[in-house]
Structures are given as structure tokens and as C-alpha cells.
N, C-alpha and C. Protein backbone atom coordinates (compact mmCIF):
# COMPACT_ATOMS: atom_id res chain seq x y z
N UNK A 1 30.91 -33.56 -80.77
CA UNK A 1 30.34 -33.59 -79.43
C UNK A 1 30.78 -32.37 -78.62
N UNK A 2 31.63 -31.13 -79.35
CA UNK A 2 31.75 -30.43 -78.26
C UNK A 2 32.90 -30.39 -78.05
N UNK A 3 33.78 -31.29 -77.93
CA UNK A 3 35.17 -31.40 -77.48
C UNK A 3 36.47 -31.66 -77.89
N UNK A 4 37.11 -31.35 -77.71
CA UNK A 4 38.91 -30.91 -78.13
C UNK A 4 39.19 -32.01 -77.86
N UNK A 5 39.61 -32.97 -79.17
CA UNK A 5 40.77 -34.29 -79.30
C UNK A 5 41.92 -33.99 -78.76
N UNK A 6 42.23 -32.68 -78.84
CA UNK A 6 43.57 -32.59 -78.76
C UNK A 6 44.45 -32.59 -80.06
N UNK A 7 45.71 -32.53 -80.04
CA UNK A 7 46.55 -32.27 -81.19
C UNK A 7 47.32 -33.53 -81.68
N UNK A 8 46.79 -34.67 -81.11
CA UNK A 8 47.66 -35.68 -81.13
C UNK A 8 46.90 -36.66 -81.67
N UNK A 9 46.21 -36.56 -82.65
CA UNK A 9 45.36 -37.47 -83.01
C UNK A 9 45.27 -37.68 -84.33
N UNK A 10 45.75 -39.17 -84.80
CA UNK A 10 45.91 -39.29 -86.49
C UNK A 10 45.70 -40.50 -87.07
N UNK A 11 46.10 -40.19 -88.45
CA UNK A 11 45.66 -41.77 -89.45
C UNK A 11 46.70 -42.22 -89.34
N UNK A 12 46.40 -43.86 -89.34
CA UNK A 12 47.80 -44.49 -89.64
C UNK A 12 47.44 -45.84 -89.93
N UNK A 13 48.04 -46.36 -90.69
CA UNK A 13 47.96 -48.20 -91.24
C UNK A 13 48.24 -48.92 -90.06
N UNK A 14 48.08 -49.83 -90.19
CA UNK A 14 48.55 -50.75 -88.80
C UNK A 14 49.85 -51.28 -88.68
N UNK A 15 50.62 -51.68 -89.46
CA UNK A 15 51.61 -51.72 -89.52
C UNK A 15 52.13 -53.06 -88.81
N UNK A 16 53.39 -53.55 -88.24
CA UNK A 16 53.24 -55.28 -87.91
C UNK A 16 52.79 -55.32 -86.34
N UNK A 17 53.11 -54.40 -85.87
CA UNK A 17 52.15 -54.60 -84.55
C UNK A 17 50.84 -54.77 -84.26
N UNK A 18 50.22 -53.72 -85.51
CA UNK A 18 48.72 -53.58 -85.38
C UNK A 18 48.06 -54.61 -86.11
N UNK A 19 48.61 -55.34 -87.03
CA UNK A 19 48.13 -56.75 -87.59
C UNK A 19 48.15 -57.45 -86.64
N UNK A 20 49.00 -57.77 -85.99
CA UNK A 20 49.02 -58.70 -84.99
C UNK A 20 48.12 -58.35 -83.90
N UNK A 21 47.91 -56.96 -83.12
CA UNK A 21 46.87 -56.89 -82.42
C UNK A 21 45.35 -57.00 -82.93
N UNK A 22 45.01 -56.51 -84.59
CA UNK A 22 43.95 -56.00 -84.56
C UNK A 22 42.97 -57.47 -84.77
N UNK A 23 44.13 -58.70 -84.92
CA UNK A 23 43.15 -60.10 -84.82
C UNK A 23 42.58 -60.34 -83.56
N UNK A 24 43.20 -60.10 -82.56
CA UNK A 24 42.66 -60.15 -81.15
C UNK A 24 41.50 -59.28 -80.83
N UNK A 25 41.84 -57.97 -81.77
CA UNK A 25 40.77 -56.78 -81.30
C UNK A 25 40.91 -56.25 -79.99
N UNK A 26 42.56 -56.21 -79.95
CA UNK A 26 43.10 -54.79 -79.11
C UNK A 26 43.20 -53.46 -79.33
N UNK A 27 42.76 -52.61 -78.57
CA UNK A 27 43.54 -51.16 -78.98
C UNK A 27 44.50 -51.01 -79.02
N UNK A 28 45.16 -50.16 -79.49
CA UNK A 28 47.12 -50.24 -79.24
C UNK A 28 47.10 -48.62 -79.85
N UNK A 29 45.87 -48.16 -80.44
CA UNK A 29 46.11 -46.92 -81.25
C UNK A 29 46.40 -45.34 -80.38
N UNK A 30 45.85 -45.26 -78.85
CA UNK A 30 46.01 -44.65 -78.38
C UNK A 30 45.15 -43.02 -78.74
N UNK A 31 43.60 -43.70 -79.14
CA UNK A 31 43.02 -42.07 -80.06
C UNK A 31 42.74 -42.42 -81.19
N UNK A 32 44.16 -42.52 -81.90
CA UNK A 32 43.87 -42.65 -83.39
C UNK A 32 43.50 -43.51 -83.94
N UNK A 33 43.17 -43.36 -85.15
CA UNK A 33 42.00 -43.72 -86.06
C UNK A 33 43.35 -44.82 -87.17
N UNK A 34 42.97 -46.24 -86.90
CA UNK A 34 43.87 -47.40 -87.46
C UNK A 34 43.10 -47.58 -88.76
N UNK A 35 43.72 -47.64 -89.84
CA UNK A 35 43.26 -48.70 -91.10
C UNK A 35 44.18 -49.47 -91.37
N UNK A 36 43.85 -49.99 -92.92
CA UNK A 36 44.80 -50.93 -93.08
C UNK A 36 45.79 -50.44 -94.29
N UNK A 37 47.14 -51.20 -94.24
CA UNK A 37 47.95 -50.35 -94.89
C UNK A 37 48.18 -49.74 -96.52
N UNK A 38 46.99 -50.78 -96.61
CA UNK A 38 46.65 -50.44 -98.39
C UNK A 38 45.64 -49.21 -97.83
N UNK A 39 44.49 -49.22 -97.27
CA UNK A 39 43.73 -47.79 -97.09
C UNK A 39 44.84 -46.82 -96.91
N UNK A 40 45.82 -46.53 -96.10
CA UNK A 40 46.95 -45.40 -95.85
C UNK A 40 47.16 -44.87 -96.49
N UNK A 41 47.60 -45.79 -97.59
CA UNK A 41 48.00 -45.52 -98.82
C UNK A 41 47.31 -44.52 -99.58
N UNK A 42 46.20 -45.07 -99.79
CA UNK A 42 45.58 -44.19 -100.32
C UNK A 42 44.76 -43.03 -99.98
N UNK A 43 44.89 -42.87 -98.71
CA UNK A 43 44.13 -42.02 -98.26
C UNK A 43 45.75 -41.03 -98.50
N UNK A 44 46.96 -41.29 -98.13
CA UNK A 44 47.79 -40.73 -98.49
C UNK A 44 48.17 -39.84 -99.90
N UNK A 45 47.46 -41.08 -100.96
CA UNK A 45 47.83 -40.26 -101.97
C UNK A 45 47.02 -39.33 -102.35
N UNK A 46 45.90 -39.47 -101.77
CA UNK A 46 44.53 -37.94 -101.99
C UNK A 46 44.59 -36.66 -101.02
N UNK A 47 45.06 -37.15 -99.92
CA UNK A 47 45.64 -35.99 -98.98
C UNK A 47 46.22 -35.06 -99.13
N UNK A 48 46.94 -33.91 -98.84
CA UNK A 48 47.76 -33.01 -98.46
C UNK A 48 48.18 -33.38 -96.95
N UNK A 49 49.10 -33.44 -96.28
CA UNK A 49 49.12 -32.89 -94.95
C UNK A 49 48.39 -31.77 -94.32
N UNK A 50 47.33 -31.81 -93.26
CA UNK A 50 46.77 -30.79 -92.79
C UNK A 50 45.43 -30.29 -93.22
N UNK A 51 44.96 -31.34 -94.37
CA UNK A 51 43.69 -31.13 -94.63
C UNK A 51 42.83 -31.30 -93.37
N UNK A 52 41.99 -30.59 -93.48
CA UNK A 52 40.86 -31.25 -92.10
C UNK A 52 40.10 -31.96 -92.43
N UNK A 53 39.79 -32.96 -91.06
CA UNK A 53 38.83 -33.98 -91.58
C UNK A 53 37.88 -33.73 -90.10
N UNK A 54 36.40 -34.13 -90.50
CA UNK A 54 35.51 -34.24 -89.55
C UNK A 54 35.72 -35.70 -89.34
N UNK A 55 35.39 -35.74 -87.85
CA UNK A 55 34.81 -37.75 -87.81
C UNK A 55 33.36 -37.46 -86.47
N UNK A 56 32.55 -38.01 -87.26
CA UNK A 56 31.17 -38.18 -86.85
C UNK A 56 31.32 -39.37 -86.46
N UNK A 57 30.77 -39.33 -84.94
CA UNK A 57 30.75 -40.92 -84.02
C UNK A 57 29.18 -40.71 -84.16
């Protein structure tokens, strides 16, 4: 769209907070982009740090 996320913006599993919020269907992520902690995983193990990723809304 044009515009700067900023530098602070990342993947991350949800972890025990975000289980617990994401049944309610709170945000808590602040930006970033939540999965679940088996996806992390693996998005971890195909990664490098610092690869770029597009995200199309």
C-alpha cells in the first residue's frame, strides 16, 4: 500500500499468552503477524534471519 511498517514488525507463535487470547480473538500482537507454535517452527526451520517477506493484505 505504499507504506513503511516500520522496523518492528515480526513472526512469532503465540506462545501461552497468545493461546489464551487468541480463543477470545484479541489482539495482543501489536503489528505482528501471530501463528501457531508448530507453524514457527517451521517457518523457522526454512528461514534464514532477514529473509524478506512480502505480505499482501
Amino acid at each position: 500500500m505504499g507504506r513503511d511498517p516500520g522496523g518492528d514488525i515480526m513472526f512469532h507463535g503465540l506462545g501461552p499468552e497468545g493461546n489464551q487470547l487468541v480463543r477470545t480473538r484479541q489482539d495482543w500482537t501489536a503489528g505482528c503477524i501471530a501463528i501457531s507454535d508448530e507453524e514457527i517452527e517451521d517457518v523457522f526451520a526454512m528461514l534464514r534471519l532477514g529473509t524478506p517477506v512480502v505480505i499482501y493484505a
